[in-house]
PDB file of N, CA and C in Angstrom:
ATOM      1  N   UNK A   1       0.831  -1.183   0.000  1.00  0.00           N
ATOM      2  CA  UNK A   1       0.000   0.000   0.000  1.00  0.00           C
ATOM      3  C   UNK A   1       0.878   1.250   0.000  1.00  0.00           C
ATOM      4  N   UNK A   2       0.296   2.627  -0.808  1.00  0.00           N
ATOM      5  CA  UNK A   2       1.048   3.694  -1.118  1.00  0.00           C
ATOM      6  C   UNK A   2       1.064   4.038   1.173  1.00  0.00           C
ATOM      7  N   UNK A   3       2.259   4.490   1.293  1.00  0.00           N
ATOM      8  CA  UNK A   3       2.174   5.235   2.599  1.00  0.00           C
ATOM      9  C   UNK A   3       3.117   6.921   2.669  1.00  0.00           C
ATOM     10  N   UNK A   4       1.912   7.256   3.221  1.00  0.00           N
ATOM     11  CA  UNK A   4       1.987   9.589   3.356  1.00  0.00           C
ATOM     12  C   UNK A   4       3.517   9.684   4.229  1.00  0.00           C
ATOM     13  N   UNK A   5       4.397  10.154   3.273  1.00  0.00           N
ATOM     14  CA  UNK A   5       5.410  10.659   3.772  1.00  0.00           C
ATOM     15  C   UNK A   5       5.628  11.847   4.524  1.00  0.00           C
ATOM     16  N   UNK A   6       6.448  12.072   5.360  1.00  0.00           N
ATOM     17  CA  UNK A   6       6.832  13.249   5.859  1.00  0.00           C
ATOM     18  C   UNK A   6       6.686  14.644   4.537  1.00  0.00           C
ATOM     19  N   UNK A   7       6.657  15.490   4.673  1.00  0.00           N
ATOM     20  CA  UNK A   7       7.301  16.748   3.995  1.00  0.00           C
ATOM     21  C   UNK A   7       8.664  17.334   4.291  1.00  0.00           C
ATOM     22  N   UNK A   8       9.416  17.717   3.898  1.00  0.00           N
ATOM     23  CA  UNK A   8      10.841  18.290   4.220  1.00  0.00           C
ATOM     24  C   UNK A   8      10.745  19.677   4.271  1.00  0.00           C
ATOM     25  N   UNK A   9      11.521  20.056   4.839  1.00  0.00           N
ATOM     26  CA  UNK A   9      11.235  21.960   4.725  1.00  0.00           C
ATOM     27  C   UNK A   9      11.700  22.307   6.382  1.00  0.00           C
ATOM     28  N   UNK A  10      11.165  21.622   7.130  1.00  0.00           N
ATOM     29  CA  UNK A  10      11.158  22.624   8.933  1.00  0.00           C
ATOM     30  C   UNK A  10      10.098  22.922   8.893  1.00  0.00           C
ATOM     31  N   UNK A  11       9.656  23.732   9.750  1.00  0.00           N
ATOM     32  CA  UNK A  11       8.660  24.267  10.362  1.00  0.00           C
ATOM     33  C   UNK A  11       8.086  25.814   9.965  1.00  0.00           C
ATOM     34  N   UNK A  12       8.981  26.234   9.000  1.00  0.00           N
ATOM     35  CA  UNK A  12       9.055  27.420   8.237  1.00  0.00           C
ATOM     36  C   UNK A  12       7.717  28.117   7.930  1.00  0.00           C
ATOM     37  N   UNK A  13       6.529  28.880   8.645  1.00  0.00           N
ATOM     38  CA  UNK A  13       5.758  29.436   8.263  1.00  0.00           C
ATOM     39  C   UNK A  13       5.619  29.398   6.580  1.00  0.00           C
ATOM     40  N   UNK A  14       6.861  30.485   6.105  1.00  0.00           N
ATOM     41  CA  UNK A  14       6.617  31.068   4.872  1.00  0.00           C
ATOM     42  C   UNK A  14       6.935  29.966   3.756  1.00  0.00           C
ATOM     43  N   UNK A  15       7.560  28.915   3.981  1.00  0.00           N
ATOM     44  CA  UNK A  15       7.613  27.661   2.684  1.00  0.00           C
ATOM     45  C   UNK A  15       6.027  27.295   2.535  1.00  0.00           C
ATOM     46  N   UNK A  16       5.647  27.618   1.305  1.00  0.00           N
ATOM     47  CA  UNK A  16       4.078  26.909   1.047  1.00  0.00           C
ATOM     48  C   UNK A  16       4.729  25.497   0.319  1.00  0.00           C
ATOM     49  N   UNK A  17       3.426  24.337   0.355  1.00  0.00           N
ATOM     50  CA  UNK A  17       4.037  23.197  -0.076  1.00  0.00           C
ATOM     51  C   UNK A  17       2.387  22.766  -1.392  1.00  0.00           C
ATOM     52  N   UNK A  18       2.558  21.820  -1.946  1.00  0.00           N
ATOM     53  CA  UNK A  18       1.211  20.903  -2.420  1.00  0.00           C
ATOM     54  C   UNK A  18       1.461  19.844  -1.456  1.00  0.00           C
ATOM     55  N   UNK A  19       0.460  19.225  -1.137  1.00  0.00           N
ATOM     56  CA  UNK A  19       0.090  17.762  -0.455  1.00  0.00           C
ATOM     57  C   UNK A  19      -0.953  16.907  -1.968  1.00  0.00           C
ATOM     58  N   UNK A  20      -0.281  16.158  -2.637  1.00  0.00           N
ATOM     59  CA  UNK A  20      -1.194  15.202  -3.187  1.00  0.00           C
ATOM     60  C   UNK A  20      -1.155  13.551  -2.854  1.00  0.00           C
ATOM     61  N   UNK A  21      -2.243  13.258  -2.196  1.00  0.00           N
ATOM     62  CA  UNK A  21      -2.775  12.046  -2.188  1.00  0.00           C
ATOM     63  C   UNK A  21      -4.252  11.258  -2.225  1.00  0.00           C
ATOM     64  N   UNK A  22      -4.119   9.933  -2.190  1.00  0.00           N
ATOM     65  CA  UNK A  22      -5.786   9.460  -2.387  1.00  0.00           C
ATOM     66  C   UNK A  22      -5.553   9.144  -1.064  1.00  0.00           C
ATOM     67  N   UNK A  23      -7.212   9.123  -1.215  1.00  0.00           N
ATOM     68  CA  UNK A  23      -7.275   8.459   0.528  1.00  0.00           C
ATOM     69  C   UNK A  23      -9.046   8.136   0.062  1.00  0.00           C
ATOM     70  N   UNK A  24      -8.926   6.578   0.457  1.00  0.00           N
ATOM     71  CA  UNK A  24     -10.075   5.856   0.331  1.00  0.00           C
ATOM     72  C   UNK A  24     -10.316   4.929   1.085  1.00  0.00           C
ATOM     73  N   UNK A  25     -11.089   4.454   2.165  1.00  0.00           N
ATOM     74  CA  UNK A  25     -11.428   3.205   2.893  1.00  0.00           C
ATOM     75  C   UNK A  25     -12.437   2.199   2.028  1.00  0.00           C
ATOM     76  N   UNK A  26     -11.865   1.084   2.233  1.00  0.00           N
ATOM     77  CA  UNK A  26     -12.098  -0.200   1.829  1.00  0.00           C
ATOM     78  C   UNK A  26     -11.561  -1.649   2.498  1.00  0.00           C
ATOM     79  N   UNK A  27     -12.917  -2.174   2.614  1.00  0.00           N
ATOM     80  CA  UNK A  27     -12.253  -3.719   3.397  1.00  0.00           C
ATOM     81  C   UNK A  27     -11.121  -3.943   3.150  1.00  0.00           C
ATOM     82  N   UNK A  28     -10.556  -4.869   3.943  1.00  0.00           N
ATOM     83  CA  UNK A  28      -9.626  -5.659   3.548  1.00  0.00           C
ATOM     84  C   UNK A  28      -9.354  -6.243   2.236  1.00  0.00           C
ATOM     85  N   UNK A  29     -10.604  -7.305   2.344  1.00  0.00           N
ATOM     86  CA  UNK A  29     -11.224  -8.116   1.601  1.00  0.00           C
ATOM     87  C   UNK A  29     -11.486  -8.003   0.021  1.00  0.00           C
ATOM     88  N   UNK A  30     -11.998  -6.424   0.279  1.00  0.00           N
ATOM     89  CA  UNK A  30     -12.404  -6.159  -1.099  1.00  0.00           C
ATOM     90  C   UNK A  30     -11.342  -5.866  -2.317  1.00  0.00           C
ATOM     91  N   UNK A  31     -10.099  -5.046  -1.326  1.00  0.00           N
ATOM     92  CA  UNK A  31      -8.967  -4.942  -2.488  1.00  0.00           C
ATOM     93  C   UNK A  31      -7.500  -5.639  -2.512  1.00  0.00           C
ATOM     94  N   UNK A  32      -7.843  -6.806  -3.669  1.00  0.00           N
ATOM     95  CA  UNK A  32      -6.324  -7.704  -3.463  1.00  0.00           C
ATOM     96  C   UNK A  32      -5.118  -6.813  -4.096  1.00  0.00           C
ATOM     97  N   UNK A  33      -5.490  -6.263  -4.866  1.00  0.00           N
ATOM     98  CA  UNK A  33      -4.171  -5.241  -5.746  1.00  0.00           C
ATOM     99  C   UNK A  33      -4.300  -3.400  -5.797  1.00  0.00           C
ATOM    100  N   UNK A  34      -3.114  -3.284  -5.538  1.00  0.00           N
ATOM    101  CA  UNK A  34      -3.409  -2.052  -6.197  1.00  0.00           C
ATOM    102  C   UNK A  34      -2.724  -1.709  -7.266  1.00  0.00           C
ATOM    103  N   UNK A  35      -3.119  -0.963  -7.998  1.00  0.00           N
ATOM    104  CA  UNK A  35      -2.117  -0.695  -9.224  1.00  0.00           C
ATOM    105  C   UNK A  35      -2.123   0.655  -9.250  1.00  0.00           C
ATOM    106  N   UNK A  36      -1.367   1.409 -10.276  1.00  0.00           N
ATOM    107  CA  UNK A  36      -0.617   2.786 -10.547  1.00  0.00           C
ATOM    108  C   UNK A  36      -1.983   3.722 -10.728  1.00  0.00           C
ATOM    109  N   UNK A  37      -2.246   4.462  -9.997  1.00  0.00           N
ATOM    110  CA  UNK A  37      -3.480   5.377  -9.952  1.00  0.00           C
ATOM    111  C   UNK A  37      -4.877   5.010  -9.334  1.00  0.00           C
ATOM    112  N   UNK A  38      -4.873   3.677  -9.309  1.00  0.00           N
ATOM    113  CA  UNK A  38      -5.875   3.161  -8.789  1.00  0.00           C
ATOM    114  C   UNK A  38      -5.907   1.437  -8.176  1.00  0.00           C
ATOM    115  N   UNK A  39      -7.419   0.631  -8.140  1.00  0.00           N
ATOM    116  CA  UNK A  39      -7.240  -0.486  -7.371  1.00  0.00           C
ATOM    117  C   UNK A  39      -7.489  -1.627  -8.405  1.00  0.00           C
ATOM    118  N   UNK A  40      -7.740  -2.626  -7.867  1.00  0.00           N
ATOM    119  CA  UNK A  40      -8.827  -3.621  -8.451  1.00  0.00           C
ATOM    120  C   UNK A  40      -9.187  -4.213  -7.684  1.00  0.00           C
ATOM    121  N   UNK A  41     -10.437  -4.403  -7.548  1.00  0.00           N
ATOM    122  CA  UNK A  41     -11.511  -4.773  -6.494  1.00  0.00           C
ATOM    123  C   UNK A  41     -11.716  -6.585  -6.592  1.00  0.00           C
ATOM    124  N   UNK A  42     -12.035  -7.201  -5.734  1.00  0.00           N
ATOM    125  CA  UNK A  42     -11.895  -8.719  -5.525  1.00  0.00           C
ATOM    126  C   UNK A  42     -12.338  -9.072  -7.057  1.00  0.00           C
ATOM    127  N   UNK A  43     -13.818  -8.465  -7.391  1.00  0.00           N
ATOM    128  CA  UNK A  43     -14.265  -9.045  -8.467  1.00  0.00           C
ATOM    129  C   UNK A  43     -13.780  -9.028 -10.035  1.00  0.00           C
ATOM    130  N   UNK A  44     -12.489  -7.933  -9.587  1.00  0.00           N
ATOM    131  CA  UNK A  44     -11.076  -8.621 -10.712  1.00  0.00           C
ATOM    132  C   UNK A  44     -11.796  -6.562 -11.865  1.00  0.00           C
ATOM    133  N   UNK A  45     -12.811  -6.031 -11.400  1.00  0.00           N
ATOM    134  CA  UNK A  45     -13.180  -4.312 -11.982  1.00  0.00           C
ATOM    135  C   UNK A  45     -12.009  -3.555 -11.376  1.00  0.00           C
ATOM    136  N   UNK A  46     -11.232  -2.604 -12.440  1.00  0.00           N
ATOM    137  CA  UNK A  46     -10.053  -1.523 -12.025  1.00  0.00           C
ATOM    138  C   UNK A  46     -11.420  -0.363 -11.642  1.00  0.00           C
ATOM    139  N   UNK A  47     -11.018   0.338 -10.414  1.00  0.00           N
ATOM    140  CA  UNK A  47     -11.308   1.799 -10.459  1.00  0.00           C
ATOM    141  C   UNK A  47     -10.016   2.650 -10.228  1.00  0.00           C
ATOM    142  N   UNK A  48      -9.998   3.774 -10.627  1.00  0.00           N
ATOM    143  CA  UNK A  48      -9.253   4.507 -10.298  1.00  0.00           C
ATOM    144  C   UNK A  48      -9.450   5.324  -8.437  1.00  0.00           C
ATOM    145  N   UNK A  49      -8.316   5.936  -8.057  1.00  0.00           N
ATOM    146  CA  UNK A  49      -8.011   6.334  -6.616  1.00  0.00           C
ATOM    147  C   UNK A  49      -8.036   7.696  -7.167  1.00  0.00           C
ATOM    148  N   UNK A  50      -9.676   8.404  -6.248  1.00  0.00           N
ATOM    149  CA  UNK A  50      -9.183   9.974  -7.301  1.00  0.00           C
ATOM    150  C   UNK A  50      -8.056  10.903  -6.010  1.00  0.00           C
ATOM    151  N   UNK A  51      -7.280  11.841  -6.595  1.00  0.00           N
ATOM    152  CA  UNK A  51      -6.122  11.889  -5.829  1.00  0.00           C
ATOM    153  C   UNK A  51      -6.577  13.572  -4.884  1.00  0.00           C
ATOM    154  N   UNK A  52      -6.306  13.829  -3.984  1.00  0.00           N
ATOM    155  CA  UNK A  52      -6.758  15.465  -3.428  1.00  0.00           C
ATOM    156  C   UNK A  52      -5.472  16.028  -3.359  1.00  0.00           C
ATOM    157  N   UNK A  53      -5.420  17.549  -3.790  1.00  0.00           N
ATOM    158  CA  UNK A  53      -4.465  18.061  -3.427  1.00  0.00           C
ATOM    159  C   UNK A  53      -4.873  19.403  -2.398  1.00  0.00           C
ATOM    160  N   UNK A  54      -3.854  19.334  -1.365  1.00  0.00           N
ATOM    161  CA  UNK A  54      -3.828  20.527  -0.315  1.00  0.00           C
ATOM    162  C   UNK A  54      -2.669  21.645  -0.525  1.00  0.00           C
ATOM    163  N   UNK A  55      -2.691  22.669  -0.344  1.00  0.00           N
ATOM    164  CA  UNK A  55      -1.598  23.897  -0.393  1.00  0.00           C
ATOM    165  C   UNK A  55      -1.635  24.578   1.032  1.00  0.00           C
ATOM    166  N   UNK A  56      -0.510  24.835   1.292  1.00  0.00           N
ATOM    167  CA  UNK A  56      -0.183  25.295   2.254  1.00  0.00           C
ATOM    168  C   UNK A  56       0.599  25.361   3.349  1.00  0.00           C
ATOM    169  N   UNK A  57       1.308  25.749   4.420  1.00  0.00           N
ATOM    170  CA  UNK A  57       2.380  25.719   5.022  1.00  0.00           C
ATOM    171  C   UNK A  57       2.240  24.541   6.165  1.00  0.00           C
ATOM    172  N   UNK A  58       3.151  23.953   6.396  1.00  0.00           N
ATOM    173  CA  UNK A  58       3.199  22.505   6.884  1.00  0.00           C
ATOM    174  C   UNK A  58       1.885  22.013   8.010  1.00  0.00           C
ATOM    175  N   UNK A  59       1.819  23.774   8.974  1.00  0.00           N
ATOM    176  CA  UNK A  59       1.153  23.732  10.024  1.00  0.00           C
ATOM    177  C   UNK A  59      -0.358  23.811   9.197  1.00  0.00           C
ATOM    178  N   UNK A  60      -0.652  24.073   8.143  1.00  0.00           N
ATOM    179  CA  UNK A  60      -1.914  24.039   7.298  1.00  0.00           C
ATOM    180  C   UNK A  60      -2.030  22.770   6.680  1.00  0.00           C
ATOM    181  N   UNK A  61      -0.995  22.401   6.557  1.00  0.00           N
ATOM    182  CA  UNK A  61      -1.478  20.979   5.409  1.00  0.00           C
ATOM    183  C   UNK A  61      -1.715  19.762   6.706  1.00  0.00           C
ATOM    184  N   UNK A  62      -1.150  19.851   7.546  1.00  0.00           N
ATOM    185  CA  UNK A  62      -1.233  19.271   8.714  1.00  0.00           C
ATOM    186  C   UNK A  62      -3.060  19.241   9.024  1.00  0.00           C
ATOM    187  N   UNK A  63      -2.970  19.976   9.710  1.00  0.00           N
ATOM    188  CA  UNK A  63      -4.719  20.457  10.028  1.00  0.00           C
ATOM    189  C   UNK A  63      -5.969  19.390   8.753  1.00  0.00           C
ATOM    190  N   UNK A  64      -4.979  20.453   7.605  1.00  0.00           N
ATOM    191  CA  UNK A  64      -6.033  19.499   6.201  1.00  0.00           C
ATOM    192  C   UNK A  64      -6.334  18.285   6.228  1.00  0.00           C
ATOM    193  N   UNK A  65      -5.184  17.789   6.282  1.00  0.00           N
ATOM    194  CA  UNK A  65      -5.087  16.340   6.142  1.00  0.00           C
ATOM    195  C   UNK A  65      -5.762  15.443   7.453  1.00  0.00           C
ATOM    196  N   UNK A  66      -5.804  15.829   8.273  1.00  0.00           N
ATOM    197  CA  UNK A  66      -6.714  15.245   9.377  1.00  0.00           C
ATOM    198  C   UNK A  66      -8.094  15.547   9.693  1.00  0.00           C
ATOM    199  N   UNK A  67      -8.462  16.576   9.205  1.00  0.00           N
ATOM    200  CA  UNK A  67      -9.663  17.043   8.777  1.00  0.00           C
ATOM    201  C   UNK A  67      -9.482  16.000   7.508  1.00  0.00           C
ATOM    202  N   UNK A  68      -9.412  16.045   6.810  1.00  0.00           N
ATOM    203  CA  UNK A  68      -9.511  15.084   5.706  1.00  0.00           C
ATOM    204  C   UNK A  68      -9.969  13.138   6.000  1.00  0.00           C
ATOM    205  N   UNK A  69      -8.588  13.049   6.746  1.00  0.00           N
ATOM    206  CA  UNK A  69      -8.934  11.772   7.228  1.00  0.00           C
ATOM    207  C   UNK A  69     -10.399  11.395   8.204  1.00  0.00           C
ATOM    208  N   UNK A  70     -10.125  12.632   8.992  1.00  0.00           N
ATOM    209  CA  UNK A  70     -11.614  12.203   9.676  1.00  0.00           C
ATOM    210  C   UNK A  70     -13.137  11.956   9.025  1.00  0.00           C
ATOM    211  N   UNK A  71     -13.318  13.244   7.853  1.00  0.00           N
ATOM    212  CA  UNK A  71     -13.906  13.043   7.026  1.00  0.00           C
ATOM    213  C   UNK A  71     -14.603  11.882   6.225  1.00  0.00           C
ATOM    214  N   UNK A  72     -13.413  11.095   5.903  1.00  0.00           N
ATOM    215  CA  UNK A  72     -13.576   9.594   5.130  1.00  0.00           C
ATOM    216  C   UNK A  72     -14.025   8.530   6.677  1.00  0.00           C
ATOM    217  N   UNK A  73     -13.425   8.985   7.973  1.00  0.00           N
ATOM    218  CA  UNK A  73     -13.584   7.594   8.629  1.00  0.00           C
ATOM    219  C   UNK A  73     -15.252   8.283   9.271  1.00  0.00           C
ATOM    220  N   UNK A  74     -15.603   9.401   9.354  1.00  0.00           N
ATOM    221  CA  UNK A  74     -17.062   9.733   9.493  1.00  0.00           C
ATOM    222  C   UNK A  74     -18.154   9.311   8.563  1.00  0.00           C
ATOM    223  N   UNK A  75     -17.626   9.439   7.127  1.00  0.00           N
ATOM    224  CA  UNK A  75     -18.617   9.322   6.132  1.00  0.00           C
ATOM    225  C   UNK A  75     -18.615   7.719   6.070  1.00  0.00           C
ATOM    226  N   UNK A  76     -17.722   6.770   6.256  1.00  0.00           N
ATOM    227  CA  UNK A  76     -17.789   5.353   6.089  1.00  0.00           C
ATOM    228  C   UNK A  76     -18.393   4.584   7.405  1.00  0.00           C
ATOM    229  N   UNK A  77     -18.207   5.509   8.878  1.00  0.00           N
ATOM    230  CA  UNK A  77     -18.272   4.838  10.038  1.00  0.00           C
ATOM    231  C   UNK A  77     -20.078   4.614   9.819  1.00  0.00           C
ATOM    232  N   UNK A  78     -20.635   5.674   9.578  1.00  0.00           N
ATOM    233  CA  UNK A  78     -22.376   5.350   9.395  1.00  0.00           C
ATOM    234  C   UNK A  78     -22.955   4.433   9.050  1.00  0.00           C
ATOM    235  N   UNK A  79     -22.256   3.923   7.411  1.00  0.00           N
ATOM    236  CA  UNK A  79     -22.404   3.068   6.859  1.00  0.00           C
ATOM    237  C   UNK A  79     -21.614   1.887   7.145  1.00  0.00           C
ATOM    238  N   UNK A  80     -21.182   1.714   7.849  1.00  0.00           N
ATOM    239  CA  UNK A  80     -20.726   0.158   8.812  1.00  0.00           C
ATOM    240  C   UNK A  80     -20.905  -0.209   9.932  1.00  0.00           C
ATOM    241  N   UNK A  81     -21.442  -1.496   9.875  1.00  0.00           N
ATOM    242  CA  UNK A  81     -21.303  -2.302  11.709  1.00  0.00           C
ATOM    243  C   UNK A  81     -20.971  -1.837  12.686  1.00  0.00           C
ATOM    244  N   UNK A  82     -19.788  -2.177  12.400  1.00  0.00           N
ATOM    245  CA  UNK A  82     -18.396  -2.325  13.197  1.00  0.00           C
ATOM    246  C   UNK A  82     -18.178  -0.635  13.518  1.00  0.00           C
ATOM    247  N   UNK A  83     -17.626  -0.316  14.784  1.00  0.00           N
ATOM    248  CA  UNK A  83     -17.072   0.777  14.836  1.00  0.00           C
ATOM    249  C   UNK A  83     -15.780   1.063  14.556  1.00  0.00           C
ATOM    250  N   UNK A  84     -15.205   2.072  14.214  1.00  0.00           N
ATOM    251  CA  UNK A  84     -13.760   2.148  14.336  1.00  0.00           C
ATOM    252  C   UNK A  84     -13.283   2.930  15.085  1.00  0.00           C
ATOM    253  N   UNK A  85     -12.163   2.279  16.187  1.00  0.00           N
ATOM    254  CA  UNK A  85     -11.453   2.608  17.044  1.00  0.00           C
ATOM    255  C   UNK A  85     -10.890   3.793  16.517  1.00  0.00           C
ATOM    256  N   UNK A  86     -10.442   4.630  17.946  1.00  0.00           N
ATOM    257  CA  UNK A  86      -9.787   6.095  17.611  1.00  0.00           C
ATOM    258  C   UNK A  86      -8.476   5.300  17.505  1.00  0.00           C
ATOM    259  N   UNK A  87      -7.745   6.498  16.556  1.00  0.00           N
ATOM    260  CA  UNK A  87      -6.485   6.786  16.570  1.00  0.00           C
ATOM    261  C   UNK A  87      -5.208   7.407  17.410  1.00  0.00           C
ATOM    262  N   UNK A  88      -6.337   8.426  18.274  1.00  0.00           N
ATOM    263  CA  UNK A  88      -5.388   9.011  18.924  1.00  0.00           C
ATOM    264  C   UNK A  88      -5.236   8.468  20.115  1.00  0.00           C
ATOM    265  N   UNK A  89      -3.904   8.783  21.266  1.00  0.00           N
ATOM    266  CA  UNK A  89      -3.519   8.033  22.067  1.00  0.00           C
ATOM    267  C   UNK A  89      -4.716   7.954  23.043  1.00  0.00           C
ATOM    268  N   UNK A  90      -4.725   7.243  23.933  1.00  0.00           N
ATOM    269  CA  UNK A  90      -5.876   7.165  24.836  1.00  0.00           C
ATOM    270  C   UNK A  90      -4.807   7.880  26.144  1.00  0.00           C
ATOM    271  N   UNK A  91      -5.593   8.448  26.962  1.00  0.00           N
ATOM    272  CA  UNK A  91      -5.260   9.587  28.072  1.00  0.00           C
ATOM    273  C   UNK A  91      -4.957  10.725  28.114  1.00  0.00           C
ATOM    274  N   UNK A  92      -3.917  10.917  26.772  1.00  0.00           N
ATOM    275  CA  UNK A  92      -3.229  12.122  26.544  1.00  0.00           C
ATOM    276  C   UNK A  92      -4.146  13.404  26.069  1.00  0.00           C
ATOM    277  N   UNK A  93      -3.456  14.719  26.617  1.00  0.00           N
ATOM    278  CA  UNK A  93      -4.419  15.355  25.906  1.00  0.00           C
ATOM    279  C   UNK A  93      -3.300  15.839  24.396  1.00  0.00           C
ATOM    280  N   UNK A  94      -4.786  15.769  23.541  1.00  0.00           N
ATOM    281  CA  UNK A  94      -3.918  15.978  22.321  1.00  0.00           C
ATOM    282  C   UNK A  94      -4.427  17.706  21.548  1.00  0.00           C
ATOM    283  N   UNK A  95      -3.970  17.896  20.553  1.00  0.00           N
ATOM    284  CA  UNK A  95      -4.203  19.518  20.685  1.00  0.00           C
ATOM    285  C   UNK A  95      -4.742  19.816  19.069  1.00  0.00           C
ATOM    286  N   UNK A  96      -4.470  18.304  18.332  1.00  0.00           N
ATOM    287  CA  UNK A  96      -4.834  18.307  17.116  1.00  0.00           C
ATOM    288  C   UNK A  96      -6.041  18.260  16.612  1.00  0.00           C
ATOM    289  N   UNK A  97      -6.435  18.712  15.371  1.00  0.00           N
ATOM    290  CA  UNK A  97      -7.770  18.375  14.692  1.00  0.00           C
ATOM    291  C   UNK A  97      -8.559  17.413  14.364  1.00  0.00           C
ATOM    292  N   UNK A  98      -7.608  16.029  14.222  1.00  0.00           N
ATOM    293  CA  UNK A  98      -7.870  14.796  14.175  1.00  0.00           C
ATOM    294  C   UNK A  98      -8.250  14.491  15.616  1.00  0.00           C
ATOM    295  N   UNK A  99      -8.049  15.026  16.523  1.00  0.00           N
ATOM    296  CA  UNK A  99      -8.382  14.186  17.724  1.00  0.00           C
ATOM    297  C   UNK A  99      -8.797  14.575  18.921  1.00  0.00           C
TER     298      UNK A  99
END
């Protein structure tokens, strides 16, 4: 599976950056491959992974992107069983958007 790298730069207010990636939840089950832009689903159909891009300085793309993620695990959690466990640490207080 593709995995979200760091950005390089520091902490630099004034460096603006792009953030492009997909981000899609799906069973396990459902996707044995992935291929270059997109998946193929058990029943052997390619879709494509459509890709988002974010702009902005690390402490912005940061924010985005977890706002982002939460997004997908809100819009999928409705429509499933099963709940999904948080991510963030349990006790701590955390200060982020994701959590």
């Amino acid at each position: 599976m593709v995995k979200l790298r760091a950005i390089p730069g520091g902490k630099s207010k004034g460096k603006t950056f792009s953030l492009i990636y997909g981000l899609h939840l799906f069973s396990a089950e459902e996707v044995p491959q992935v291929i270059g832009g997109g998946i193929v689903l058990r029943d052997g159909t390619q879709r494509p992974l459509p890709l988002h891009v974010l702009e902005g300085n690390r402490e912005q793309l940061r924010a985005q992107l977890l706002a982002s993620i939460d997004a997908v695990f809100d819009r999928y959690n409705a429509s499933m069983n099963e709940t999904i466990p948080s991510i963030c640490p349990q006790g701590e207080e955390v200060s982020e958007t994701g959590c």
